[in-house]
Protein backbone atom coordinates (compact mmCIF):
# COMPACT_ATOMS: atom_id res chain seq x y z
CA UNK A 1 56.75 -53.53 -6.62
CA UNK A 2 53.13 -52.60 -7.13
CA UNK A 3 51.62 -49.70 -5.44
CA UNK A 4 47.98 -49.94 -4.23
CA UNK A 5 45.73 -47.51 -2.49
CA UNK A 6 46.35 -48.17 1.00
CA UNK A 7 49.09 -49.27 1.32
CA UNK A 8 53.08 -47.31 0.79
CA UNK A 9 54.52 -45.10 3.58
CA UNK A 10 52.36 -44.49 6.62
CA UNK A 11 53.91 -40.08 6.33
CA UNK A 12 51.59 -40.33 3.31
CA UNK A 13 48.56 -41.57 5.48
CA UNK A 14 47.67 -37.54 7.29
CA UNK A 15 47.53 -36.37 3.80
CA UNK A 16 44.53 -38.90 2.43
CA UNK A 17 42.59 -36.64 5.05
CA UNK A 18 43.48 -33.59 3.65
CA UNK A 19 43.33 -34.11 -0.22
CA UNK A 20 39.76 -33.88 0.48
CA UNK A 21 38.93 -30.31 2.10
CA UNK A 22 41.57 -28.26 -0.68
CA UNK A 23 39.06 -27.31 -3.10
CA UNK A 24 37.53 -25.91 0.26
CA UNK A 25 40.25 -24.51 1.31
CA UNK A 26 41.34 -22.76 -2.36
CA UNK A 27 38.02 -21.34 -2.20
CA UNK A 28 38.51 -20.17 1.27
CA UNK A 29 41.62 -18.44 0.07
CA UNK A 30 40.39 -16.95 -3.31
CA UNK A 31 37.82 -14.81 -1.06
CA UNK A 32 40.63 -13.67 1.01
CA UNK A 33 40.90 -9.73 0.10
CA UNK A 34 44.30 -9.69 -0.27
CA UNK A 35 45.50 -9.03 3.48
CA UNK A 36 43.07 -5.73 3.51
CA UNK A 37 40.76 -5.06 6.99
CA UNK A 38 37.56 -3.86 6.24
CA UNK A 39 37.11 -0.20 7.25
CA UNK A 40 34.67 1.17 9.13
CA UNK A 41 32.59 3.68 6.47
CA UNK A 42 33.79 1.86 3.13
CA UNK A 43 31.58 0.60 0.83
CA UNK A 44 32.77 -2.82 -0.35
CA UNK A 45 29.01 -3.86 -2.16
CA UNK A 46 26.91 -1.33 -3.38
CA UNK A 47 24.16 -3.62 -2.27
CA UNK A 48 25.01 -2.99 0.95
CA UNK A 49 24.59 0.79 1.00
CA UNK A 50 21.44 2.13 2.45
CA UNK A 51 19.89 4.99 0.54
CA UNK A 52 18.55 7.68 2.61
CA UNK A 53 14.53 8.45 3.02
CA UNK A 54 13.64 10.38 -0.18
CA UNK A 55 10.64 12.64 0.18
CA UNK A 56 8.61 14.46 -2.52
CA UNK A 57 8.31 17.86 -1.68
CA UNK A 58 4.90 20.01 -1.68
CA UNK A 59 3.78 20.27 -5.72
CA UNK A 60 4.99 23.79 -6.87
CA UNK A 61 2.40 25.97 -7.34
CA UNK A 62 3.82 27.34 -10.83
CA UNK A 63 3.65 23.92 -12.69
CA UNK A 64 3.99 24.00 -16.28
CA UNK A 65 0.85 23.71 -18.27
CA UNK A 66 0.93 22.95 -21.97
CA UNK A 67 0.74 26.07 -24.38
CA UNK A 68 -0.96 23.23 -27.14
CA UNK A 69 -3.49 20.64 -26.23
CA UNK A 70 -1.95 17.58 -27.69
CA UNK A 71 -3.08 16.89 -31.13
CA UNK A 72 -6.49 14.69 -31.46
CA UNK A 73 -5.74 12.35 -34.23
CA UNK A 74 -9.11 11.31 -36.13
CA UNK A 75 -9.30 7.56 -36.40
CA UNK A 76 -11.99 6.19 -39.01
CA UNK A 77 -13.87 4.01 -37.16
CA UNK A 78 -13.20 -0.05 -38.19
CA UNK A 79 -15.32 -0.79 -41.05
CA UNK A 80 -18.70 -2.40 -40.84
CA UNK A 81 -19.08 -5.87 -41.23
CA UNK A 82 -20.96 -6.96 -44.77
CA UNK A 83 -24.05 -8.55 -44.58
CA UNK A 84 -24.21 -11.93 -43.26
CA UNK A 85 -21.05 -11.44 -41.12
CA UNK A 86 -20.49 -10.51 -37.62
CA UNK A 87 -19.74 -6.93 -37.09
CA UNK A 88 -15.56 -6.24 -36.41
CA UNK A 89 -16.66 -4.63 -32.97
CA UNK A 90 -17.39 -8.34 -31.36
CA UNK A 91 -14.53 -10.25 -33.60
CA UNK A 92 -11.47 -11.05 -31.10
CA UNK A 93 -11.11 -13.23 -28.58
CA UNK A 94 -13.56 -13.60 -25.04
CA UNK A 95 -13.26 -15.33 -21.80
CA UNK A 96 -15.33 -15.35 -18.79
CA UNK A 97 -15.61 -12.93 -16.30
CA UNK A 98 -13.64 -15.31 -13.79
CA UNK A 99 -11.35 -16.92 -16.36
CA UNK A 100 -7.54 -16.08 -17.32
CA UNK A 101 -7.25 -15.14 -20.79
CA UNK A 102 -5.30 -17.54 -22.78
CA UNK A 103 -6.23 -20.50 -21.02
CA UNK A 104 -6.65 -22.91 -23.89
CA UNK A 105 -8.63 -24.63 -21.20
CA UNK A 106 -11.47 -22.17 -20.30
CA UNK A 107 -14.83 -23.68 -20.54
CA UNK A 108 -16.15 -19.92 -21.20
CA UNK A 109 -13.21 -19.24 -24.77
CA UNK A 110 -14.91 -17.82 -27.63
CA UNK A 111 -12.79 -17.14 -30.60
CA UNK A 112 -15.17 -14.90 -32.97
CA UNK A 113 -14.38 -14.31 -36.59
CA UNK A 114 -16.51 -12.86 -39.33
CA UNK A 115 -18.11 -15.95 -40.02
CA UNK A 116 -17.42 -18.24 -37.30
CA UNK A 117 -17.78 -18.80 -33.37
CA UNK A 118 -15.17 -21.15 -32.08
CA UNK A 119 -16.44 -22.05 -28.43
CA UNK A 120 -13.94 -24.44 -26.76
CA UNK A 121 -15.97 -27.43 -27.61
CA UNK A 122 -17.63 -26.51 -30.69
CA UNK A 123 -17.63 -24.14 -34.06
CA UNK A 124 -20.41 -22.62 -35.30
CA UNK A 125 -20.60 -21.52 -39.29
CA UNK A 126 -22.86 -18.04 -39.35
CA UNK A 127 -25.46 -18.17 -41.62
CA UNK A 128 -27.33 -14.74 -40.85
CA UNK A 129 -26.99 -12.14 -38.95
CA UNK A 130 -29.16 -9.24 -38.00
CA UNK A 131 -28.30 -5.92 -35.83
CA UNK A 132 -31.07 -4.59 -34.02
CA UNK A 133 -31.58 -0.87 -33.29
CA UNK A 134 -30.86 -1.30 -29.14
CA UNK A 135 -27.34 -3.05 -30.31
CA UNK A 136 -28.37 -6.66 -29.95
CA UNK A 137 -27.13 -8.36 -32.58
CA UNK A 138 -28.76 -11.87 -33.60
CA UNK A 139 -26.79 -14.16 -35.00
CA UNK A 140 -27.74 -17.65 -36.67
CA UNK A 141 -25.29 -20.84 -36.70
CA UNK A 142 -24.71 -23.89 -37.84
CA UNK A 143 -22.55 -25.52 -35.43
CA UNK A 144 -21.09 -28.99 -35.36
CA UNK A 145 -18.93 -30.54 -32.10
CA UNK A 146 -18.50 -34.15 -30.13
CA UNK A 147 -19.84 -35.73 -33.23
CA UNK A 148 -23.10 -33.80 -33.55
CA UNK A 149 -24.62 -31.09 -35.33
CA UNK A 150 -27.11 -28.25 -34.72
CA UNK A 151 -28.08 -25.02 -36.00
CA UNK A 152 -28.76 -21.93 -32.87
CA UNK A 153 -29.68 -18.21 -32.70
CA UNK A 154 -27.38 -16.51 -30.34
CA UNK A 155 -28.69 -13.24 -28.75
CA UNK A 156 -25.54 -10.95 -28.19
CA UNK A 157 -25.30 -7.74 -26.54
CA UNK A 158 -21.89 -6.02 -26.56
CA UNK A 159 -21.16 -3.49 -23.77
CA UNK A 160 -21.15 0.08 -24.31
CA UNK A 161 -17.46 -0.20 -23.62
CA UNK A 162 -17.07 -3.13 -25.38
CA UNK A 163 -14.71 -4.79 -22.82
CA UNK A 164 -17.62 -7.20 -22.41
CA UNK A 165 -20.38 -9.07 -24.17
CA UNK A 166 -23.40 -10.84 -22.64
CA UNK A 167 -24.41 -14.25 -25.17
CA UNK A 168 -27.72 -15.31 -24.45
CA UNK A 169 -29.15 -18.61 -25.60
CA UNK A 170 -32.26 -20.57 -25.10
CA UNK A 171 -33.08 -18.41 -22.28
CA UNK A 172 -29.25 -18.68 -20.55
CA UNK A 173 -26.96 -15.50 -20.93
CA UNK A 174 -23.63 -15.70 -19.79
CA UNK A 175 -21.15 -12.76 -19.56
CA UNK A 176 -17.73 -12.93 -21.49
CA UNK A 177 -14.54 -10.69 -21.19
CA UNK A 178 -12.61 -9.27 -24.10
CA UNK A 179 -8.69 -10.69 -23.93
């Protein structure tokens, strides 16, 4: 005789129902805390523990004060860029004011190295560059994008910070961000 599903003894038929919800069922069981009540006042989760309101108190009017300012380490300042070569203060990498830095993307990236500005369509090869007594720094390129090549003086004023930089160009300045 050949058994197939469906068919055999009908005391076998409840249990096709059944076979279904014990996974459910061994899970329900599993979470079953071993015949223990919860009691009122016992911590089963730390989660679930509220901590109290923690206040600072007034600031104590005996606070400790250094006996030693803390040491002022002299740092030489980064070393002036040769001739010909944009000065270390600008190289890095810039942004605008509104864009995220790192954004590959960014209409406004400028990647500048001692002898190169790599704007996100174009690089420019420095062939001079001049630093003016007021800190604007004039800077001549050769640069070379979407097939074409031209040769520009950028006008570029760092900030006194120098957190920022305004490039100006054929009358246009636009302000970048140091990332």
């Amino acid at each position: 005789m050949r058994w197939e599903p469906g068919s055999g003894p009908d005391c076998f038929r409840p249990m096709r129902k059944i076979v279904p919800l014990l996974p459910l069922l061994l899970i329900t069981a599993c979470n079953q805390k071993d015949g223990q009540q919860e009691q009122p006042g016992v911590v089963s989760n730390i989660v679930d523990q509220t901590i109290p309101e923690v206040r600072d108190g007034p600031t104590p009017a005996n606070m400790i004060t250094p006996i030693e300012p803390p040491p002022s380490i002299d740092t030489p300042p980064p070393p002036a860029a040769p001739d010909g070569l944009i000065p270390v203060g600008l190289q890095g990498r810039w942004t605008g004011m509104d864009e995220r830095c790192g954004d590959r993307a960014a209409d406004l990236e400028l990647s500048i190295a001692p002898d190169q500005l790599v704007f996100h369509e174009s690089v420019g090869t420095v062939k001079a560059v001049r630093t003016r007594d007021d800190g604007l720094i004039i800077v001549n390129a050769a640069f070379t994008g979407e097939g074409q090549s031209w040769t520009r003086t950028l006008q570029i004023r760092p900030s006194a910070d120098g957190r920022t930089m305004t490039i100006s160009n054929d009358g246009t300045a636009v302000v970048r961000k140091r990332c």
